[in-house]
Protein backbone atom coordinates (compact mmCIF):
# COMPACT_ATOMS: atom_id res chain seq x y z
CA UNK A 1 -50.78 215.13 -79.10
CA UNK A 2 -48.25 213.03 -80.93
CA UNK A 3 -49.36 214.18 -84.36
CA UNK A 4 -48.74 218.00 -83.18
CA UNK A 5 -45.09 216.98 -82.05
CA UNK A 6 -44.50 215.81 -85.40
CA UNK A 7 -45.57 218.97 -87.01
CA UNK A 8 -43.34 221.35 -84.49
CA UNK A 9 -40.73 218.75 -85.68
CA UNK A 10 -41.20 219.55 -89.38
CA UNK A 11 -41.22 222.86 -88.53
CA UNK A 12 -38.12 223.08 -86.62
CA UNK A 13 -35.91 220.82 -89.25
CA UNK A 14 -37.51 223.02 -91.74
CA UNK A 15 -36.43 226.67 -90.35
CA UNK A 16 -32.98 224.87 -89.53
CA UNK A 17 -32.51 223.84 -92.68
CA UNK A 18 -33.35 227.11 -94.35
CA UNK A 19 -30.95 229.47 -91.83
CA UNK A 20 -28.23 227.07 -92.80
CA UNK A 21 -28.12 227.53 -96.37
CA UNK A 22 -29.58 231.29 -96.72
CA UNK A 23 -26.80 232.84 -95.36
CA UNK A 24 -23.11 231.94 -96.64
CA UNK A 25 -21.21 233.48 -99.03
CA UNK A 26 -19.35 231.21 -101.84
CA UNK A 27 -16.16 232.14 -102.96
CA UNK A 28 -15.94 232.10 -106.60
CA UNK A 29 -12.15 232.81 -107.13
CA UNK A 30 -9.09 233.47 -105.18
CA UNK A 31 -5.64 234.29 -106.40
CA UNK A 32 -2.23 235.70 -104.77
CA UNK A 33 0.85 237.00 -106.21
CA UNK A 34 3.77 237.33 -104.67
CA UNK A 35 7.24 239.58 -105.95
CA UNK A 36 10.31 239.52 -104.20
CA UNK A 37 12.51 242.31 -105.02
CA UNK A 38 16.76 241.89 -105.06
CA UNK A 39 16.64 244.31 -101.89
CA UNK A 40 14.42 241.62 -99.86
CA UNK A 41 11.48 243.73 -100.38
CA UNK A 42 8.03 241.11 -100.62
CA UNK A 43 5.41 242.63 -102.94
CA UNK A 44 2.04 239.98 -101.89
CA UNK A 45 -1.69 240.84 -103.72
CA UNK A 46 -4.18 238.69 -102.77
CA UNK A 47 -7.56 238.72 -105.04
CA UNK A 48 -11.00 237.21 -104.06
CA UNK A 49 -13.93 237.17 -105.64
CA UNK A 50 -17.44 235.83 -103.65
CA UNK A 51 -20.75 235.69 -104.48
CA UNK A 52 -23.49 236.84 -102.04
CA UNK A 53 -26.62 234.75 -101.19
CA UNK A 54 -28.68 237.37 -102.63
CA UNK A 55 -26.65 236.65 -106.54
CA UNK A 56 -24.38 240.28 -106.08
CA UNK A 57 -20.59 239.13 -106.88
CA UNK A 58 -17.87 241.34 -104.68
CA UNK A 59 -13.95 241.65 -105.75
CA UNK A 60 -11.60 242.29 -102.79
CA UNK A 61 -7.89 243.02 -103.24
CA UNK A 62 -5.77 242.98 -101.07
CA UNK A 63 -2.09 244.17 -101.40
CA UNK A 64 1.02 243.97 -98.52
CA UNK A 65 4.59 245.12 -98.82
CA UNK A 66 6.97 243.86 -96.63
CA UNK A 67 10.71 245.07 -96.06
CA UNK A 68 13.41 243.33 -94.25
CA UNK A 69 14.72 244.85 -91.16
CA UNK A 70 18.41 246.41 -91.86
């Protein structure tokens, strides 16, 4: 009996473990620009580039204008 506790044990730290460092992303790079024009005008791209578990790399962009209210 106490030898099969310490195998479910094993077994449960072990498929822990694995769920906890299968399934994350890392991001690789992230970057953001920002412009502001003379007319108030705010110009912000934001690039990020991650790298997926399974070794695929992914490039987002994201870009936002912003104008004052008159």
């Amino acid at each position: 009996m106490k030898n099969y506790k310490n195998v479910v044990f094993v077994l449960a730290s072990a498929a822990v473990l694995s769920l906890a460092t299968v399934g994350c992303d890392r991001t690789v790079q992230r970057s953001e620009e920002t412009n502001v024009k003379s007319d108030g005008t705010v110009k912000t791209k934001d690039t990020t580039v991650t790298e997926h578990p399974d070794g695929t790399v992914t490039k987002t962009e994201e870009k936002k204008k912003t104008t004052p209210n008159p």
